[in-house]
Protein backbone atom coordinates (compact mmCIF):
# COMPACT_ATOMS: atom_id res chain seq x y z
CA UNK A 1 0.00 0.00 0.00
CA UNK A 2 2.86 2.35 0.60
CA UNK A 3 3.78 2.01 -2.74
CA UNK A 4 0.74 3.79 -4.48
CA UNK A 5 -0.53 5.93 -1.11
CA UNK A 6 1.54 8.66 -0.03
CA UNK A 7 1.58 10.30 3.27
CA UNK A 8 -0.52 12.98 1.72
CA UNK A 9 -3.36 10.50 0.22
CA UNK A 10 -3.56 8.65 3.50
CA UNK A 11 -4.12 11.46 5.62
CA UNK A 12 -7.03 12.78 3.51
CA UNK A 13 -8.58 9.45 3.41
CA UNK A 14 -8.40 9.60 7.26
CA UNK A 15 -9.73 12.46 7.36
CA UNK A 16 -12.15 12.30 5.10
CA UNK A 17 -13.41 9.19 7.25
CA UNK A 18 -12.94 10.92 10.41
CA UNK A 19 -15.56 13.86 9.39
CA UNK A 20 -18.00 11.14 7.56
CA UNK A 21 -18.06 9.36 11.57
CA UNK A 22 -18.52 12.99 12.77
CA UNK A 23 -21.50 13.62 11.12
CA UNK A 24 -23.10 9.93 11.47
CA UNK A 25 -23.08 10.82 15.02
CA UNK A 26 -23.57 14.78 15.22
CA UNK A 27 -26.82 14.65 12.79
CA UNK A 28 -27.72 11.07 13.39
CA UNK A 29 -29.73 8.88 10.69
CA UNK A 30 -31.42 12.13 8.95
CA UNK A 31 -31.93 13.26 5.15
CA UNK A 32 -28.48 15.29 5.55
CA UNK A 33 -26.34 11.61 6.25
CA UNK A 34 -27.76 11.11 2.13
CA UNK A 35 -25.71 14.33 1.35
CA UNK A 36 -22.81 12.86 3.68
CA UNK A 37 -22.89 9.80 2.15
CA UNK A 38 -22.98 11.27 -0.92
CA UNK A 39 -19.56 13.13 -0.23
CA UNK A 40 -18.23 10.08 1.33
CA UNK A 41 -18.82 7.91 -2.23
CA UNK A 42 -17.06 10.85 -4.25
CA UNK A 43 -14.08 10.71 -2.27
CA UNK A 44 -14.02 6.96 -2.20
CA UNK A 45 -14.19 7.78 -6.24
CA UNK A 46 -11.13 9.98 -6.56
CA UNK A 47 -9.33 7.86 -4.20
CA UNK A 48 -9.77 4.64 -6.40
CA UNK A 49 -9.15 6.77 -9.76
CA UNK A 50 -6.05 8.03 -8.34
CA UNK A 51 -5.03 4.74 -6.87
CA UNK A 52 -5.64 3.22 -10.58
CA UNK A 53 -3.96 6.46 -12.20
CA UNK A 54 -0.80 5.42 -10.24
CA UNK A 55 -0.86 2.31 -11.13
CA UNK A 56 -1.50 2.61 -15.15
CA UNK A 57 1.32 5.11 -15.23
CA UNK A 58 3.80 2.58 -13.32
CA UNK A 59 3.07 0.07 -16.11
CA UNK A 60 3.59 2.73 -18.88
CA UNK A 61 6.89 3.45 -17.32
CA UNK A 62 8.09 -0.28 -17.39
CA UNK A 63 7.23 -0.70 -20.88
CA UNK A 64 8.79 2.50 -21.84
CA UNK A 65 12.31 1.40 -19.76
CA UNK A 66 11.88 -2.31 -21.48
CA UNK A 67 11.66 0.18 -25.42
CA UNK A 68 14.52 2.35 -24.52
CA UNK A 69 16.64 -0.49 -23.53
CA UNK A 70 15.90 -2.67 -26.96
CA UNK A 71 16.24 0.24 -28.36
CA UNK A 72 19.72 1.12 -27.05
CA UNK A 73 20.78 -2.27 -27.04
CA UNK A 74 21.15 -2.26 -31.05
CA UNK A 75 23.27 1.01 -30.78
């Protein structure tokens, strides 16, 4: 996990946890916890599309280090 998450990325997932839990408990089970919940699934979102971003771009690297180095190796 360390490798995709930075410090950065972990702390706003905590955080964004941490404030969900706050208002669960501060406004209970009312019509606002939709529009919490709502938040909450966003965030989840970017999280995952920036976990999968990282992840895409690590393989595009490797395959561009395996081209250079056929490449190179013929020079």
């Amino acid at each position: 996990m360390h490798k995709y998450f930075d410090i950065g990325s972990v702390t706003v997932i905590l955080i964004t946890f941490l404030l969900f839990a706050v208002a669960l408990f501060t406004k209970g089970l009312t019509h606002d916890i939709l529009l919490e919940a709502g938040v909450l699934l966003v965030s989840i979102k970017l999280i995952m599309m920036a976990y999968r971003n990282t992840v895409f771009f690590r393989e595009i690297i490797e395959e561009m280090k395996k081209l250079n180095d056929r490449l190179n190796k013929y020079d």
